[in-house]
C-alpha atoms as a PDB file:
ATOM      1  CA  UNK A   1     -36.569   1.085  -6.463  1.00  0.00           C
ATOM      2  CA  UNK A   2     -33.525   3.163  -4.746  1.00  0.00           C
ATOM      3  CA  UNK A   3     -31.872   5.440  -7.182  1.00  0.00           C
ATOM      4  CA  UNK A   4     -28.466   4.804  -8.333  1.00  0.00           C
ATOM      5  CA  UNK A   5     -25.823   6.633  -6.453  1.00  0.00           C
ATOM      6  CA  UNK A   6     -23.409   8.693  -8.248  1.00  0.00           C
ATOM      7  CA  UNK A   7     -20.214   7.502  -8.536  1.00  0.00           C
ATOM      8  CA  UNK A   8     -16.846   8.515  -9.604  1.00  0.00           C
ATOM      9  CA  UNK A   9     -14.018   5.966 -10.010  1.00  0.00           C
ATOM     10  CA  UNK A  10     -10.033   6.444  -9.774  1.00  0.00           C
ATOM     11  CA  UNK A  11      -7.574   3.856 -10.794  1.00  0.00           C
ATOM     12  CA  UNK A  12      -4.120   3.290  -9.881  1.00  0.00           C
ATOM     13  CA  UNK A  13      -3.334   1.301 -12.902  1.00  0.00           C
ATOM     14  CA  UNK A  14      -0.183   0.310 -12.336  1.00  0.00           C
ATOM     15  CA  UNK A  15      -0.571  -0.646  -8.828  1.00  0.00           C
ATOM     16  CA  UNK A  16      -2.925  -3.166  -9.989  1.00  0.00           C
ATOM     17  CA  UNK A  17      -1.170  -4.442 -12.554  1.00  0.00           C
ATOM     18  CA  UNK A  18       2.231  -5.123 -11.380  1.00  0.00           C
ATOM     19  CA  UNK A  19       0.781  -6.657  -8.500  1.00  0.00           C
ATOM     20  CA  UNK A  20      -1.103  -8.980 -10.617  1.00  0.00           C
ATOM     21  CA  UNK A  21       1.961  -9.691 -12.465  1.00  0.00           C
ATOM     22  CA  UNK A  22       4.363 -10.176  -9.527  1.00  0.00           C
ATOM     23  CA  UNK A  23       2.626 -11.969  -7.143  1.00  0.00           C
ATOM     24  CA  UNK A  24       0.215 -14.121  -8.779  1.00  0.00           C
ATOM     25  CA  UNK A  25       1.133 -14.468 -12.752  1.00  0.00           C
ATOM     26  CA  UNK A  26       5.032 -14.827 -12.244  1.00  0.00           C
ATOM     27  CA  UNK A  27       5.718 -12.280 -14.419  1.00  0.00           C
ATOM     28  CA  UNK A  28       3.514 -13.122 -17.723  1.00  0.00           C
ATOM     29  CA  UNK A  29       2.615  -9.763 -19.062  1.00  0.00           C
ATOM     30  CA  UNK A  30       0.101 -10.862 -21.232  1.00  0.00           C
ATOM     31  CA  UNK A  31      -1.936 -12.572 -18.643  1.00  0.00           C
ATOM     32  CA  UNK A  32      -1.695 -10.473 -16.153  1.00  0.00           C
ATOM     33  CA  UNK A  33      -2.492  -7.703 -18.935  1.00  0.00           C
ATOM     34  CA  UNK A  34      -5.461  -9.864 -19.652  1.00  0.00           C
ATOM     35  CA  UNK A  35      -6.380 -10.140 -15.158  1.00  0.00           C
ATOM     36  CA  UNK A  36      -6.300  -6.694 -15.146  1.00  0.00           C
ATOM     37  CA  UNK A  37      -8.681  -5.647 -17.498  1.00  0.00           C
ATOM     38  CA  UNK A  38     -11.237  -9.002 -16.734  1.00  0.00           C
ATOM     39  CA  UNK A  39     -10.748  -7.028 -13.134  1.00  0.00           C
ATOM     40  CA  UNK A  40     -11.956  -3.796 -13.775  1.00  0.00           C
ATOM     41  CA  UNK A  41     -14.653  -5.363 -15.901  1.00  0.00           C
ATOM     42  CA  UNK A  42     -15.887  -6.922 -12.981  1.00  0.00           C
ATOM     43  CA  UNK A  43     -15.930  -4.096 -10.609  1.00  0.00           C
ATOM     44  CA  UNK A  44     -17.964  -2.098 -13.164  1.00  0.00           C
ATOM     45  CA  UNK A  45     -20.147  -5.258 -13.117  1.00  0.00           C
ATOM     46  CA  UNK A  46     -20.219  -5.823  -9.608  1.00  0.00           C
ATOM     47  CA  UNK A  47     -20.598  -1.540  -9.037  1.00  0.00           C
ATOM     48  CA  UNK A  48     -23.660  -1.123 -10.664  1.00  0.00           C
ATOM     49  CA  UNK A  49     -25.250  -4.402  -9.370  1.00  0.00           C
ATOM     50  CA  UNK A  50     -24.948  -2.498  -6.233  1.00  0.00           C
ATOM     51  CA  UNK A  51     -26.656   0.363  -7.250  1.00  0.00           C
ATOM     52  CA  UNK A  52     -23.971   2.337  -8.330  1.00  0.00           C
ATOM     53  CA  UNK A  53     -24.107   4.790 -11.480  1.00  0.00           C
ATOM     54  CA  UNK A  54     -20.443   5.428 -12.711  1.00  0.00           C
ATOM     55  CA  UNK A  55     -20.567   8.972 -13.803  1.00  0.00           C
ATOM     56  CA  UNK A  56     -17.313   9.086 -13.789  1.00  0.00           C
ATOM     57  CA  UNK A  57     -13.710   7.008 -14.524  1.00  0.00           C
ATOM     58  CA  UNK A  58     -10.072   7.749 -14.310  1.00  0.00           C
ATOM     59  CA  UNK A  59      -7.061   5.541 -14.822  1.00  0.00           C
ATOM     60  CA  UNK A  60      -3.660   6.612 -13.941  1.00  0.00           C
ATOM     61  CA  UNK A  61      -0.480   5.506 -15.579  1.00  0.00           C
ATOM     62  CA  UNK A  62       2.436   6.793 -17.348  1.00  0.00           C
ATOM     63  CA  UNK A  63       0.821   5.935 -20.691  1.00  0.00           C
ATOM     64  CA  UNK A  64       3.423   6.732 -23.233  1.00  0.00           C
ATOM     65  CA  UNK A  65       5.507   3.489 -22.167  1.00  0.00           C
ATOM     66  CA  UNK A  66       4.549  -0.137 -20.629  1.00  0.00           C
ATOM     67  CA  UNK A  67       2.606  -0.973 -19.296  1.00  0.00           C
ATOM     68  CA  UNK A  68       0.820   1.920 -19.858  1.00  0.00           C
ATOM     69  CA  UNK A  69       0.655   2.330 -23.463  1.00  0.00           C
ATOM     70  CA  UNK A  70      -0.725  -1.303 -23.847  1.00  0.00           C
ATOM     71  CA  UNK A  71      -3.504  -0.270 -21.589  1.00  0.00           C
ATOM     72  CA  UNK A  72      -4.787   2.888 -22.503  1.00  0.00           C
ATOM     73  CA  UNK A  73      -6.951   2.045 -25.585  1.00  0.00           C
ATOM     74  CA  UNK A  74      -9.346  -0.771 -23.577  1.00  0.00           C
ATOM     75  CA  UNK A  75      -9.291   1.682 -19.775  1.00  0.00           C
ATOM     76  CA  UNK A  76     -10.838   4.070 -22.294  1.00  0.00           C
ATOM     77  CA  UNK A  77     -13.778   1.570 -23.799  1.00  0.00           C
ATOM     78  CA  UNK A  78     -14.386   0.723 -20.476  1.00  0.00           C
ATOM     79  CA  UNK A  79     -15.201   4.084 -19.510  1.00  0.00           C
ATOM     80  CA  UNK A  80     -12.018   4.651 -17.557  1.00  0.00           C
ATOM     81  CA  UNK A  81     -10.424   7.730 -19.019  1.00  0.00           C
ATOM     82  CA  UNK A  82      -6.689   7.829 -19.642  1.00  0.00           C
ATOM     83  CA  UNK A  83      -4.872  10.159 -17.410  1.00  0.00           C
ATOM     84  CA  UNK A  84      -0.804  10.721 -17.873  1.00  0.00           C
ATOM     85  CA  UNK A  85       1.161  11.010 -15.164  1.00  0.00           C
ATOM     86  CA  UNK A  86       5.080  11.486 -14.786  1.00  0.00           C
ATOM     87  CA  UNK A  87       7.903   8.877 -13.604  1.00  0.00           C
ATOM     88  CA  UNK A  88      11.078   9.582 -13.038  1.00  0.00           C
ATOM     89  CA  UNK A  89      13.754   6.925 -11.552  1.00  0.00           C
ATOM     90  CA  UNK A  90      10.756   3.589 -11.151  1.00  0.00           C
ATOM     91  CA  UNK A  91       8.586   5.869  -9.527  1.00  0.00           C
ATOM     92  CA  UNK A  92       5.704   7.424 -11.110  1.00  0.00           C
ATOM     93  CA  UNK A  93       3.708  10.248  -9.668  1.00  0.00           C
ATOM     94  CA  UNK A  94      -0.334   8.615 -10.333  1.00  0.00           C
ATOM     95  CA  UNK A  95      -0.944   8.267  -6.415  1.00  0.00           C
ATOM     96  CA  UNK A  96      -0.390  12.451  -6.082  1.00  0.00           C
ATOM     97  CA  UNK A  97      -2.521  13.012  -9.502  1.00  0.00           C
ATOM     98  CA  UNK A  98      -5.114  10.794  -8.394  1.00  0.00           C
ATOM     99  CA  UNK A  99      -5.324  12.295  -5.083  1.00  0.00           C
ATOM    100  CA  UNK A 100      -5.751  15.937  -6.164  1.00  0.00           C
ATOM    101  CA  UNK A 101      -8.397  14.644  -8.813  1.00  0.00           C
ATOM    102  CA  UNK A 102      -9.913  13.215  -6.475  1.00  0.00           C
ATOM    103  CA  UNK A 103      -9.995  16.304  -4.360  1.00  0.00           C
ATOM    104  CA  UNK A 104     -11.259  18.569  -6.951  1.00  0.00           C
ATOM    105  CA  UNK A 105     -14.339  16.141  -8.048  1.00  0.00           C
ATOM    106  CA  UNK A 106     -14.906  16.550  -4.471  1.00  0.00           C
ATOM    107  CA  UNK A 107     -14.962  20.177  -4.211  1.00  0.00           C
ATOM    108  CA  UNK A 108     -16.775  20.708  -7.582  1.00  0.00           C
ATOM    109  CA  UNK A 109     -18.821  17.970  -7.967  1.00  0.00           C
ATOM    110  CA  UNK A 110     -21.883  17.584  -5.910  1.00  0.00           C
ATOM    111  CA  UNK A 111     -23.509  15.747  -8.054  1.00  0.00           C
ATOM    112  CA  UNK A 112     -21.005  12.905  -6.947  1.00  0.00           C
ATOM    113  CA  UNK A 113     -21.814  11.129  -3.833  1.00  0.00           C
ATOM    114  CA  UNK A 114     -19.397   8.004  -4.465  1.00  0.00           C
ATOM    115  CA  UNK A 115     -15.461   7.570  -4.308  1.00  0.00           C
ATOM    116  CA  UNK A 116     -14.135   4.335  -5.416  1.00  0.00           C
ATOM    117  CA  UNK A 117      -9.896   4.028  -5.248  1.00  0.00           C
ATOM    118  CA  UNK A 118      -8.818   1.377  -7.047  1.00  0.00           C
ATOM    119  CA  UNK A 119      -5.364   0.801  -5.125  1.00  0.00           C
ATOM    120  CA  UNK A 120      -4.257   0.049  -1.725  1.00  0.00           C
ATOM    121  CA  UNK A 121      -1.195   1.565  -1.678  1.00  0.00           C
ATOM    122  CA  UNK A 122      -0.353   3.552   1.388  1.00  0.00           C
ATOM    123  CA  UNK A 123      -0.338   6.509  -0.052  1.00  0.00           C
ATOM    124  CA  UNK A 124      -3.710   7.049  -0.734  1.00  0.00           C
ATOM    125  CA  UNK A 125      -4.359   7.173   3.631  1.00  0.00           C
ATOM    126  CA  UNK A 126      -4.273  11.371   3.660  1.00  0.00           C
ATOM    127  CA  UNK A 127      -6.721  11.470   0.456  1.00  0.00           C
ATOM    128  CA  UNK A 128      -9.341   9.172   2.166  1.00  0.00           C
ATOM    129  CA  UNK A 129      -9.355  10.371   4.849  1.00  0.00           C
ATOM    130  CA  UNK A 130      -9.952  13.922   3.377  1.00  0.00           C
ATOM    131  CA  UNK A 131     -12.835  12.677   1.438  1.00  0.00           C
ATOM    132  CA  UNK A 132     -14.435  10.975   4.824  1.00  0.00           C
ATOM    133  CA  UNK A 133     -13.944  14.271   6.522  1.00  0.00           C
ATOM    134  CA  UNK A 134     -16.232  15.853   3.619  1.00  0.00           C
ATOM    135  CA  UNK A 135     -18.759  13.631   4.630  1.00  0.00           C
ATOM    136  CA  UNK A 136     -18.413  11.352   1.011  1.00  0.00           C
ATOM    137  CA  UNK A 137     -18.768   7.672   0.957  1.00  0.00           C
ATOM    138  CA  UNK A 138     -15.247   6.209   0.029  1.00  0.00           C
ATOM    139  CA  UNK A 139     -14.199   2.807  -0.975  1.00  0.00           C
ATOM    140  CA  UNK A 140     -11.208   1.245  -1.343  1.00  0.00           C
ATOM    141  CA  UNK A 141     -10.706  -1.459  -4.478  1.00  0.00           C
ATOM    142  CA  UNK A 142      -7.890  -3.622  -3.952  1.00  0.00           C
ATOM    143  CA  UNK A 143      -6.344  -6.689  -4.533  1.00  0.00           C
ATOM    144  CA  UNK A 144      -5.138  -8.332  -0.797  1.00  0.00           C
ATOM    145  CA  UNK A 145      -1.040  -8.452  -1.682  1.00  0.00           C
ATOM    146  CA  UNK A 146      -0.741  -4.725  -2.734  1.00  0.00           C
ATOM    147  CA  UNK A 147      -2.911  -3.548  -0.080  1.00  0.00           C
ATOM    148  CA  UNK A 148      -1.121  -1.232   2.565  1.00  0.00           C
ATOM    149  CA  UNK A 149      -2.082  -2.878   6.433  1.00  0.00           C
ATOM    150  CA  UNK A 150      -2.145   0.850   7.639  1.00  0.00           C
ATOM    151  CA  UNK A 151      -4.514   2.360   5.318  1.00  0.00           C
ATOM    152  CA  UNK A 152      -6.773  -0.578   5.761  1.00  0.00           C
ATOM    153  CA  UNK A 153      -6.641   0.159   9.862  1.00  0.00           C
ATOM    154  CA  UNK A 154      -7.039   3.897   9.054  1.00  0.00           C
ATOM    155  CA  UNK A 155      -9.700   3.640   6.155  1.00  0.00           C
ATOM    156  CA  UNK A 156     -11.906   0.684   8.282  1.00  0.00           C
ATOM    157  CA  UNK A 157     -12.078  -2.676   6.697  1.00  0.00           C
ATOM    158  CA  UNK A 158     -15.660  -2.069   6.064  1.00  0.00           C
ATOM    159  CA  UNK A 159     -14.826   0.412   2.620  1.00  0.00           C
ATOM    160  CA  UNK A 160     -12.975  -2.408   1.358  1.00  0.00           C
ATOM    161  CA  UNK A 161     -13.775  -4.387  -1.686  1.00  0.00           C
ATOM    162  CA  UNK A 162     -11.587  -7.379  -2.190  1.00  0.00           C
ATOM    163  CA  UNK A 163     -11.005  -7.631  -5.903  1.00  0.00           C
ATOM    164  CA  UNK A 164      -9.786 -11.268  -5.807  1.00  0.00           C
ATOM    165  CA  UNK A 165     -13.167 -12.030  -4.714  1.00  0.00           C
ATOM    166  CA  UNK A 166     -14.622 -10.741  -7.984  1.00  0.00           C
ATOM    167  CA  UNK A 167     -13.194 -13.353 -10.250  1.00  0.00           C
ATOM    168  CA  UNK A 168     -10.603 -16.674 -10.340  1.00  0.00           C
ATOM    169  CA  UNK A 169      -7.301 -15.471  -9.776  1.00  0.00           C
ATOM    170  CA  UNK A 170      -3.789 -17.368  -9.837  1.00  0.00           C
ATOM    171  CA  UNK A 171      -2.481 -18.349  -5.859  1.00  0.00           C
ATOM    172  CA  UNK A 172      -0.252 -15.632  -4.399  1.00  0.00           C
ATOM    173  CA  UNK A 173       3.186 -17.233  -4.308  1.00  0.00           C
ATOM    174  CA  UNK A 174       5.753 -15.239  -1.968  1.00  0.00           C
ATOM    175  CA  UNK A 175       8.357 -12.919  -3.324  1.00  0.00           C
ATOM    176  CA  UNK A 176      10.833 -13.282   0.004  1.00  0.00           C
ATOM    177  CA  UNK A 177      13.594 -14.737  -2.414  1.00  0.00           C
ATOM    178  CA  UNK A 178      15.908 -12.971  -4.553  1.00  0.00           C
ATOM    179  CA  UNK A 179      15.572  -9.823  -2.225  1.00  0.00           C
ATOM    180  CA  UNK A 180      17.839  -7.384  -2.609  1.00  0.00           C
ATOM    181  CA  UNK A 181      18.556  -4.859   0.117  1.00  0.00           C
ATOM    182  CA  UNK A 182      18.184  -0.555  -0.540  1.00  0.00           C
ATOM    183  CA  UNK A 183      20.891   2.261   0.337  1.00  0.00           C
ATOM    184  CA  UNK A 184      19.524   3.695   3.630  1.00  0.00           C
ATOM    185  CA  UNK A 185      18.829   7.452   3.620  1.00  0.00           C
ATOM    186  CA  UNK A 186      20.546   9.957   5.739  1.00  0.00           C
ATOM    187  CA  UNK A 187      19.570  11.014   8.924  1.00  0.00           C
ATOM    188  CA  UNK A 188      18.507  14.343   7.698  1.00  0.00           C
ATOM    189  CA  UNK A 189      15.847  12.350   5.422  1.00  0.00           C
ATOM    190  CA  UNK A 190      14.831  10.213   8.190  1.00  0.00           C
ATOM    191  CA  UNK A 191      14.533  13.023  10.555  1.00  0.00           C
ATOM    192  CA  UNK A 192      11.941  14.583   7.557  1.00  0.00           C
ATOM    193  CA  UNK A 193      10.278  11.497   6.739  1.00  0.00           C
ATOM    194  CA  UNK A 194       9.590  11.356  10.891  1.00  0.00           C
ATOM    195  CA  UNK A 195       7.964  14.635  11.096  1.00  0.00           C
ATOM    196  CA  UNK A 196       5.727  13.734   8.419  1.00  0.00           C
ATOM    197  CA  UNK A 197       4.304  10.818   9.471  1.00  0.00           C
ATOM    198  CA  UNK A 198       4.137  12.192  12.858  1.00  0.00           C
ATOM    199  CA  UNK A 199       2.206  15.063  11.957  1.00  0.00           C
ATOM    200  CA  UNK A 200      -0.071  12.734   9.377  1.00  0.00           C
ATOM    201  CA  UNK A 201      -0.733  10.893  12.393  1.00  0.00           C
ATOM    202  CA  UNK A 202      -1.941  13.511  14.664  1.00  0.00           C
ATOM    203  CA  UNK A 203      -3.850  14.955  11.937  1.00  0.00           C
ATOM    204  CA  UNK A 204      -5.630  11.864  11.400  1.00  0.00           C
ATOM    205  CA  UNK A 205      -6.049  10.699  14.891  1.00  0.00           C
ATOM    206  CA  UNK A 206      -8.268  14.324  15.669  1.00  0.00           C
ATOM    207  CA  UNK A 207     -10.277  13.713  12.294  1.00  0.00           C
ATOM    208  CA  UNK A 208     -12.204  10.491  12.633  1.00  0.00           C
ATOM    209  CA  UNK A 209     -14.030   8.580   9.671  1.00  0.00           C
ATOM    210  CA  UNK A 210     -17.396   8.138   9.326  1.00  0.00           C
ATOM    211  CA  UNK A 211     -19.201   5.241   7.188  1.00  0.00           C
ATOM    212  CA  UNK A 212     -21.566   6.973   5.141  1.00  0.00           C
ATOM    213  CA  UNK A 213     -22.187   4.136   2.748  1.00  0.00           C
ATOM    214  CA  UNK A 214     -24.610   1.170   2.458  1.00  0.00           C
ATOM    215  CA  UNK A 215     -23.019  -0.780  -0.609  1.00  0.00           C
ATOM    216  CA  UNK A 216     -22.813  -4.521  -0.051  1.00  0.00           C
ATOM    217  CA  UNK A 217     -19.265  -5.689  -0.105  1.00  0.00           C
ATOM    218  CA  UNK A 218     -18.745  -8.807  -2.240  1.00  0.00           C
ATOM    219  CA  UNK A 219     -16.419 -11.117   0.284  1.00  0.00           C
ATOM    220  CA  UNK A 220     -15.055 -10.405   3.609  1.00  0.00           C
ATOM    221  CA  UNK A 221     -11.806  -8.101   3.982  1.00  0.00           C
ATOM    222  CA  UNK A 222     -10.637  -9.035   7.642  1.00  0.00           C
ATOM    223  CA  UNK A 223      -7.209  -7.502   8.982  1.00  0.00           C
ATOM    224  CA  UNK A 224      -4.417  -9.417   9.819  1.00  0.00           C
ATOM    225  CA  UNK A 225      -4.744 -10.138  13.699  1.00  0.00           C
ATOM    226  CA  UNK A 226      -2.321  -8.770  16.297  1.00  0.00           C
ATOM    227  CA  UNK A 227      -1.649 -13.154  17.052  1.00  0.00           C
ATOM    228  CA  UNK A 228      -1.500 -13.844  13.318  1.00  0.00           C
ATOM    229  CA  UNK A 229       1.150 -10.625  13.374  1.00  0.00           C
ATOM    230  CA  UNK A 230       3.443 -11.814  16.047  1.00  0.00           C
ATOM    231  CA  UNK A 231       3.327 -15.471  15.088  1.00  0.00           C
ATOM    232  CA  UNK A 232       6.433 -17.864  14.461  1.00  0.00           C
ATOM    233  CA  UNK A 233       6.258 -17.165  11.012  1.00  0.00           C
ATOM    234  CA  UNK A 234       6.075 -13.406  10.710  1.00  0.00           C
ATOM    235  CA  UNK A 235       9.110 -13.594  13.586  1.00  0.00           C
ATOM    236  CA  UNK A 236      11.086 -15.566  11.358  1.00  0.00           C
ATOM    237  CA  UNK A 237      10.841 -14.016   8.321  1.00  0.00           C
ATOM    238  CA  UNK A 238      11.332 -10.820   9.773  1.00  0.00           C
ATOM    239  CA  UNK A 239      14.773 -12.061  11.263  1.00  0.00           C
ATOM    240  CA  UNK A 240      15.715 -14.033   7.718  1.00  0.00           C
ATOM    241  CA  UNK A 241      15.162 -10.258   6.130  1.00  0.00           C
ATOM    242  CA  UNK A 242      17.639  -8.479   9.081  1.00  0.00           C
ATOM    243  CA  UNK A 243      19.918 -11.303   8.451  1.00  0.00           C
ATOM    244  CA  UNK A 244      20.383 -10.817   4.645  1.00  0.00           C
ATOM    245  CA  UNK A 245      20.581  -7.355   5.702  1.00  0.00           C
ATOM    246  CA  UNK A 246      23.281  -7.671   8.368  1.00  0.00           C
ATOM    247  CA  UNK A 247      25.035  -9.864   5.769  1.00  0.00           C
ATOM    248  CA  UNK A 248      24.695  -7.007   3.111  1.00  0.00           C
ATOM    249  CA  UNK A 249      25.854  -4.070   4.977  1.00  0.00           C
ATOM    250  CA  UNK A 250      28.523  -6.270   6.834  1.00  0.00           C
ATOM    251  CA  UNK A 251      29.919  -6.738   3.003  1.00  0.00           C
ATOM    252  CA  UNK A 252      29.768  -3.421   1.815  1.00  0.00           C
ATOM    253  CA  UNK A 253      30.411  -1.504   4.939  1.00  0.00           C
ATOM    254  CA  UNK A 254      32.301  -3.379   7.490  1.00  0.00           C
ATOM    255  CA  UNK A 255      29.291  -3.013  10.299  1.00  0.00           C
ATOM    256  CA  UNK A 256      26.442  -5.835  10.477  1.00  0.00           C
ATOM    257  CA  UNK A 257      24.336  -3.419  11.154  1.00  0.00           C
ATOM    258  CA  UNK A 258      20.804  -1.849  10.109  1.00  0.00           C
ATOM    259  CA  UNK A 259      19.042   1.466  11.045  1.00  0.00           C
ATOM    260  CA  UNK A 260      16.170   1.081  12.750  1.00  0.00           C
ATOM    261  CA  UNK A 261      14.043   3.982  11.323  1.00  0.00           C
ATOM    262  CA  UNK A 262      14.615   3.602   7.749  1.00  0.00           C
ATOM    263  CA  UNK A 263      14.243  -0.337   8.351  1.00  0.00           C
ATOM    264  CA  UNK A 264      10.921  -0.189   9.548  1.00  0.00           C
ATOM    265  CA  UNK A 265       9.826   2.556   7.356  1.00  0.00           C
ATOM    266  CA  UNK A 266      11.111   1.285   4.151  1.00  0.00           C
ATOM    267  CA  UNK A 267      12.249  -2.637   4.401  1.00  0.00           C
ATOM    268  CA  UNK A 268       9.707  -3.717   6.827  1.00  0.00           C
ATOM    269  CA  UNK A 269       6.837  -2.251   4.995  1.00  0.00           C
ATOM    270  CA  UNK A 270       7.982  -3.859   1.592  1.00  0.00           C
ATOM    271  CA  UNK A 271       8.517  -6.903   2.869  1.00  0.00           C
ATOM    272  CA  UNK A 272       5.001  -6.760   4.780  1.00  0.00           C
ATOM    273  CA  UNK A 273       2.572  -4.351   3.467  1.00  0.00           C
ATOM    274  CA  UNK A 274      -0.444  -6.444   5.071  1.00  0.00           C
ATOM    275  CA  UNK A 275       0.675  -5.025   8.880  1.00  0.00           C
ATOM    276  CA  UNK A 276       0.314  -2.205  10.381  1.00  0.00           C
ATOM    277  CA  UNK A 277       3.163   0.146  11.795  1.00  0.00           C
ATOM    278  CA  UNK A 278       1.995  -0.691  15.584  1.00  0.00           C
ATOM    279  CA  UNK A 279       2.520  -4.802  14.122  1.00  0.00           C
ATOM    280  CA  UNK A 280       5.621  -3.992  12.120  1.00  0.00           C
ATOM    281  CA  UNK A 281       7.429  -2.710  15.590  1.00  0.00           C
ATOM    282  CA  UNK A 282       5.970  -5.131  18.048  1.00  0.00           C
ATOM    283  CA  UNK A 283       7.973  -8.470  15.192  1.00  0.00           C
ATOM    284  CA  UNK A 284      11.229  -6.014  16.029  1.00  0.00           C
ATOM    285  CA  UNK A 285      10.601  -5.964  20.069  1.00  0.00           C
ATOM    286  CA  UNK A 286       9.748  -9.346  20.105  1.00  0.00           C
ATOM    287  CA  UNK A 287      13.020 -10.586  18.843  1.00  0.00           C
ATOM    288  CA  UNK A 288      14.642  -7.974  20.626  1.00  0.00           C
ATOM    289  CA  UNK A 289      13.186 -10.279  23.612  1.00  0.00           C
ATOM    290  CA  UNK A 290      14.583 -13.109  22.607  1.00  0.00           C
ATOM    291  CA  UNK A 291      17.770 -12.067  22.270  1.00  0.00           C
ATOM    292  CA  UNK A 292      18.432 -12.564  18.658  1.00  0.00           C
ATOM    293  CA  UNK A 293      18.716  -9.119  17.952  1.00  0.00           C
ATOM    294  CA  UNK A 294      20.029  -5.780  19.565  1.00  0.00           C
ATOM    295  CA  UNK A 295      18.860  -2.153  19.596  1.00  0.00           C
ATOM    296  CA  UNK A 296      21.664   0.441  20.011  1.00  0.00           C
ATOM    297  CA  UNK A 297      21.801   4.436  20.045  1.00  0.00           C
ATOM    298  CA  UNK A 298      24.660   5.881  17.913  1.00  0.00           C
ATOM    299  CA  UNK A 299      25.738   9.346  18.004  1.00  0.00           C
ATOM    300  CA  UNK A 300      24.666  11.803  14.476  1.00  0.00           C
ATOM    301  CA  UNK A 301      23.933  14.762  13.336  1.00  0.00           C
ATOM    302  CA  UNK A 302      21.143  16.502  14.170  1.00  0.00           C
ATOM    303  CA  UNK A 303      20.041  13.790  16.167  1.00  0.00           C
ATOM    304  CA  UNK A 304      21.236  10.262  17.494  1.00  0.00           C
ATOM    305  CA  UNK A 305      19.875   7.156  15.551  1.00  0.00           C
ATOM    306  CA  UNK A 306      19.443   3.566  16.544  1.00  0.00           C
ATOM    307  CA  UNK A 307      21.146   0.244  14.718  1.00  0.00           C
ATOM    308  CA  UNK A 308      19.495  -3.026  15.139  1.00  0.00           C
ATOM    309  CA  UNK A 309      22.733  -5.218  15.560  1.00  0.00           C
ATOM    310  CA  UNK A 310      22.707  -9.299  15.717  1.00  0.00           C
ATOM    311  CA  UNK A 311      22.361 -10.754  19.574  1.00  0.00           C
ATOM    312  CA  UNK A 312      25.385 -12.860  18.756  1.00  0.00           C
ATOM    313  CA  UNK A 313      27.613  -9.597  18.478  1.00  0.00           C
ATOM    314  CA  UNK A 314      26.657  -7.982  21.891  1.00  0.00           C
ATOM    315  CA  UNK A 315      27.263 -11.590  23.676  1.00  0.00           C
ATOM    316  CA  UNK A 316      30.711 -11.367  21.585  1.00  0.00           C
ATOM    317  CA  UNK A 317      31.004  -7.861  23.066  1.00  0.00           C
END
């Protein structure tokens, strides 16, 4: 009999639970309350069936308010150990605590041999791949809605387990309607939030992963395909989203138009979380080719930016 590998577990509690409650229990806190905990039941369950010895649980939330507060009394009888984090304007800071938790267990903890992340939330790409560097066996818990199509190209499908596999869970119905459009940053912030990802890139792209692990993965996790990515449906509601957008702006600003960098950065991943960046750009050239939308440069400070503008108005033009 193999002996039980070590394992510490981190939870991004309220990436789980909100998208229980948005996608697949229309908003019914109590049940999706109720998903969430039957969830990390069954990981625990479905962890040590394959050979896994939790030695060690987290859950992150801001636990002094909802859903938080509701939650912290069962995470800790199920072994998952409260941790507060701050919020401040909808946005709390659990992905950044969990990340440098996660980092010191790592560094102090050799006893540890096992990282499960319970989130798929883009944010967590520079941690994992940190931890693969060290040589640790990572895995990535997630339910398929809230899972970020980038990390799961950078991170390898493989140290993926699909939560929605673990137990019944309500269909995912689609949350396209009632969008409503965000300011766009300023160029200065786009030219920062460039730099960053450019640099995160090349970092990542000279570190490579390694699979260290041999834990059996209840399910399959595939990726979205690059023909499932560029099909009629993705095209279309990528142009219904520029076309709220156009409508938007055209209403607030005068100009039917939509910068491209903070549109595929912000809007695009929202709207499709399940691509990757590479995907994301190639909906945006493809309807480019057909004409139904433009690309323009436009003059700014530091640096020119480009507009996505509708085809209609440059055949006006």
């Amino acid at each position: 009999m193999e002996h039980p590998v070590p394992t510490a577990v981190f939870i991004d509690f309220d990436n789980l639970f909100f998208g229980l409650l948005h996608d697949r229990f229309h908003r019914n806190h109590e049940k999706a309350m109720e998903a969430c905990m039957n969830l990390l039941v069954a990981l625990r369950t479905h962890l040590n069936e394959r050979d896994s010895s939790i030695l060690l649980g987290r859950a992150y939330s801001t636990f002094d308010d909802y859903p938080g507060k509701d939650a912290a009394h069962p995470l800790a009888l199920l072994g998952f150990d409260p941790r507060y984090v701050l919020t401040a304007k909808g946005k709390n800071t659990a992905d950044l605590q969990l990340s440098l938790d996660l980092m010191e267990v790592l560094l102090k903890r050799k006893d540890i041999e096992r990282f499960i992340v319970v989130g798929g939330a883009r944010y967590y790409i520079p941690i994992a791949c940190k931890a693969l560097e060290a040589g640790a066996e990572l895995l990535i818990a997630s339910l398929p809605e809230v899972t970020s199509g980038d990390l799961l190209d950078r991170v390898g499908s493989q140290r993926f387990i699909d939560l929605s596999k673990l137990m019944p869970l309500p269909a995912i119905h689609s949350r396209d309607e009632g969008y409503v459009p965000v300011p766009e940053p300023t160029p200065e912030l786009l030219e920062h939030v460039e730099a960053a990802e450019d640099l995160a890139d090349d970092h990542e792209a000279n570190h490579a992963a390694r699979v260290l692990g041999h834990i059996e993965l209840k399910g399959s996790w595939t990726p979205i395909s690059d023909e499932v990515a560029q099909s009629t449906e993705y095209q279309e509601r990528c142009f219904s989203l520029l076309e709220n957008l156009f409508e938007y702006f055209g209403d607030k600003y005068g100009k039917a138009e939509v910068w491209l960098g903070p549109f595929l950065k912000k809007e695009m991943v929202d709207r499709f979380p399940d691509l990757t960046h590479p995907q994301r750009r190639r909906i945006i050239n493809l309807l480019k080719d057909q004409g139904r939308i433009a690309i323009e440069e436009r003059e700014g400070q530091p640096n020119p930016f480009s507009v996505v503008i509708p085809g209609a108005q440059v055949e006006a033009e």
